[in-house]
Protein backbone atom coordinates (compact mmCIF):
# COMPACT_ATOMS: atom_id res chain seq x y z
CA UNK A 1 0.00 0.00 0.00
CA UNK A 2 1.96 2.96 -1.54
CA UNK A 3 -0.63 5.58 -1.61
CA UNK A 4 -2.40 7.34 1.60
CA UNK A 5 -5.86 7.42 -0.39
CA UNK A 6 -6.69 5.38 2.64
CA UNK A 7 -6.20 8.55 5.19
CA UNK A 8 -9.80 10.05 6.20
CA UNK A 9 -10.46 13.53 5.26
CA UNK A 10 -11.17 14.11 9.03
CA UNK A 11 -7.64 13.62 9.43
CA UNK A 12 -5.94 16.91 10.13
CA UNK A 13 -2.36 16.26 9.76
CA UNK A 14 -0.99 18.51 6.78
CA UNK A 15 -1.00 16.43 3.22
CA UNK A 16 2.70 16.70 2.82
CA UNK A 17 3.68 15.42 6.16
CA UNK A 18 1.66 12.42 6.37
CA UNK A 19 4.03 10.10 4.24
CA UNK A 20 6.58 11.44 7.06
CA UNK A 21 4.03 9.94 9.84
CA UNK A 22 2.86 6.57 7.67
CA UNK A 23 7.34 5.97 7.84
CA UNK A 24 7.45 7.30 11.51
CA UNK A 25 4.69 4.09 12.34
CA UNK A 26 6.51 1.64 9.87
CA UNK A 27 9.82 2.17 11.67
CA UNK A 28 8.34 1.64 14.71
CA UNK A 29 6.60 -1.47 14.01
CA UNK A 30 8.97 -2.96 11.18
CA UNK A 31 11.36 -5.84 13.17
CA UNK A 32 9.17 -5.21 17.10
CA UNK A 33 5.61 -6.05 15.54
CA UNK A 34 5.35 -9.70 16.91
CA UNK A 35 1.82 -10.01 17.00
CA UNK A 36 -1.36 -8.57 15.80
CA UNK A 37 -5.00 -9.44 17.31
CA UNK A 38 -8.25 -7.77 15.42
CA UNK A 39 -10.93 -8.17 18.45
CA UNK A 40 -13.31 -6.87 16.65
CA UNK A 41 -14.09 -4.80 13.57
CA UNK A 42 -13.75 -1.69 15.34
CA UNK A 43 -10.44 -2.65 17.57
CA UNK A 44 -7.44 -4.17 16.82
CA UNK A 45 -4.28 -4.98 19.24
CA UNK A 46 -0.43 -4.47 18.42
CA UNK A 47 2.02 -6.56 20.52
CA UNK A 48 5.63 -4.89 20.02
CA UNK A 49 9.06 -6.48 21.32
CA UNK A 50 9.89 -3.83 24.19
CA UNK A 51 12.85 -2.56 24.92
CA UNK A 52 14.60 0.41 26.82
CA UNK A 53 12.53 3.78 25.53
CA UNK A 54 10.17 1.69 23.07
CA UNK A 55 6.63 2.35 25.03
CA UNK A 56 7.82 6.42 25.39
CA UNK A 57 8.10 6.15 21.92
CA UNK A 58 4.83 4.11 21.22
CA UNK A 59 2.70 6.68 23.58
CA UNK A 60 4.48 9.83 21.68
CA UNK A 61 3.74 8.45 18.53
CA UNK A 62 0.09 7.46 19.43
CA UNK A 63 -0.36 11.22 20.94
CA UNK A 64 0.71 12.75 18.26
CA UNK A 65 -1.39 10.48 16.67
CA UNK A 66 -4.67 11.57 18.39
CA UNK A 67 -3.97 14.88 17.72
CA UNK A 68 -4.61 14.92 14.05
CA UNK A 69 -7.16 11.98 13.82
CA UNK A 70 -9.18 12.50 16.54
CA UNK A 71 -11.34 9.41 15.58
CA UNK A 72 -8.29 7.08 16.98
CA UNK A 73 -8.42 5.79 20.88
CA UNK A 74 -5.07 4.66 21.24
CA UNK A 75 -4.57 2.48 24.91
CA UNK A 76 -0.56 1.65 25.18
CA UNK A 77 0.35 -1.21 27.96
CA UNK A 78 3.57 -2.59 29.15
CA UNK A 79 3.05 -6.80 29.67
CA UNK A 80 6.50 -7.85 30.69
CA UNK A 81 8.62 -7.52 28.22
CA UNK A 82 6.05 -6.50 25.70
CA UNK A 83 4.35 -2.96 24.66
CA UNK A 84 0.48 -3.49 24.02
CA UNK A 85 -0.92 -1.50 21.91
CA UNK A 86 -5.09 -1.09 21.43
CA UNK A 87 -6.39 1.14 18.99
CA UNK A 88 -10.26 1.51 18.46
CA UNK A 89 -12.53 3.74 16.20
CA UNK A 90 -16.00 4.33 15.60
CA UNK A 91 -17.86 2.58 12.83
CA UNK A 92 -17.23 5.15 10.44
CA UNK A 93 -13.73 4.99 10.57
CA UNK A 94 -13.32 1.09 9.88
CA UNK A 95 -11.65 1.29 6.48
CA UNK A 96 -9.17 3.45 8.32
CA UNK A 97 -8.32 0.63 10.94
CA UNK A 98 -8.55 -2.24 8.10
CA UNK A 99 -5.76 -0.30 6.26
CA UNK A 100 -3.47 -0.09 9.54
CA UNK A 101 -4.09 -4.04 10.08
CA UNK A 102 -3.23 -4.70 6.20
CA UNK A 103 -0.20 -2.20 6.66
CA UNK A 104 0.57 -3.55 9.74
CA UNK A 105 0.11 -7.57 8.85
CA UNK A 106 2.75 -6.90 5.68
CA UNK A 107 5.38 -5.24 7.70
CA UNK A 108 4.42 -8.14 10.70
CA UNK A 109 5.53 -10.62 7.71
CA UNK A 110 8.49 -9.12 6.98
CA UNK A 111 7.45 -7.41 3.82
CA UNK A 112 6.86 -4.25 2.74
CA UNK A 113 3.73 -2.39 2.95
């Protein structure tokens, strides 16, 4: 997935830096992403490898997050050696969290999204 065509127009985060955010997540999650639960349509659960600084950097990320697409509850967990992370949206924003799982599930394979 190479294009943001996916990105809600609710989401306020200028055009020009969101390919900036999209690499900011994939960095994050490429090689730590060890597991990926969808709990529902409207929720879906990231377990990352910690590691010293990784859940700052998950909660930043996830805040800054929140501040241009609103529609995002992110929940951030620490379980041992593992960061948890939950994000849920309302009904209208599905397609939105189906595109993170898709995005998510390539780089989780080792491929690129």
């Amino acid at each position: 997935m190479t294009d943001l065509e996916w990105v809600p127009q609710s989401c306020t985060l200028p055009t020009a830096e969101r390919p900036l955010r999209v690499a900011e997540w994939d960095g994050l999650l490429a090689g730590r992403l060890t597991e990926m639960h969808r709990a529902g349509p409207l929720h879906l659960r990231l377990v990352l490898s910690g590691g010293a600084g990784v859940r700052e950097q998950v909660r930043d990320l996830a805040g800054r997050e929140s501040g241009c697409c609103p529609f995002f509850a992110f929940t951030t967990l620490a379980d041992g050696t593992r960061i948890l992370l939950d994000i849920a949206v309302d009904q209208a924003h599905e397609p939105v969290l189906d595109a993170v799982a898709e995005r998510a599930g390539a780089l989780m394979a080792g491929g690129r999204p």
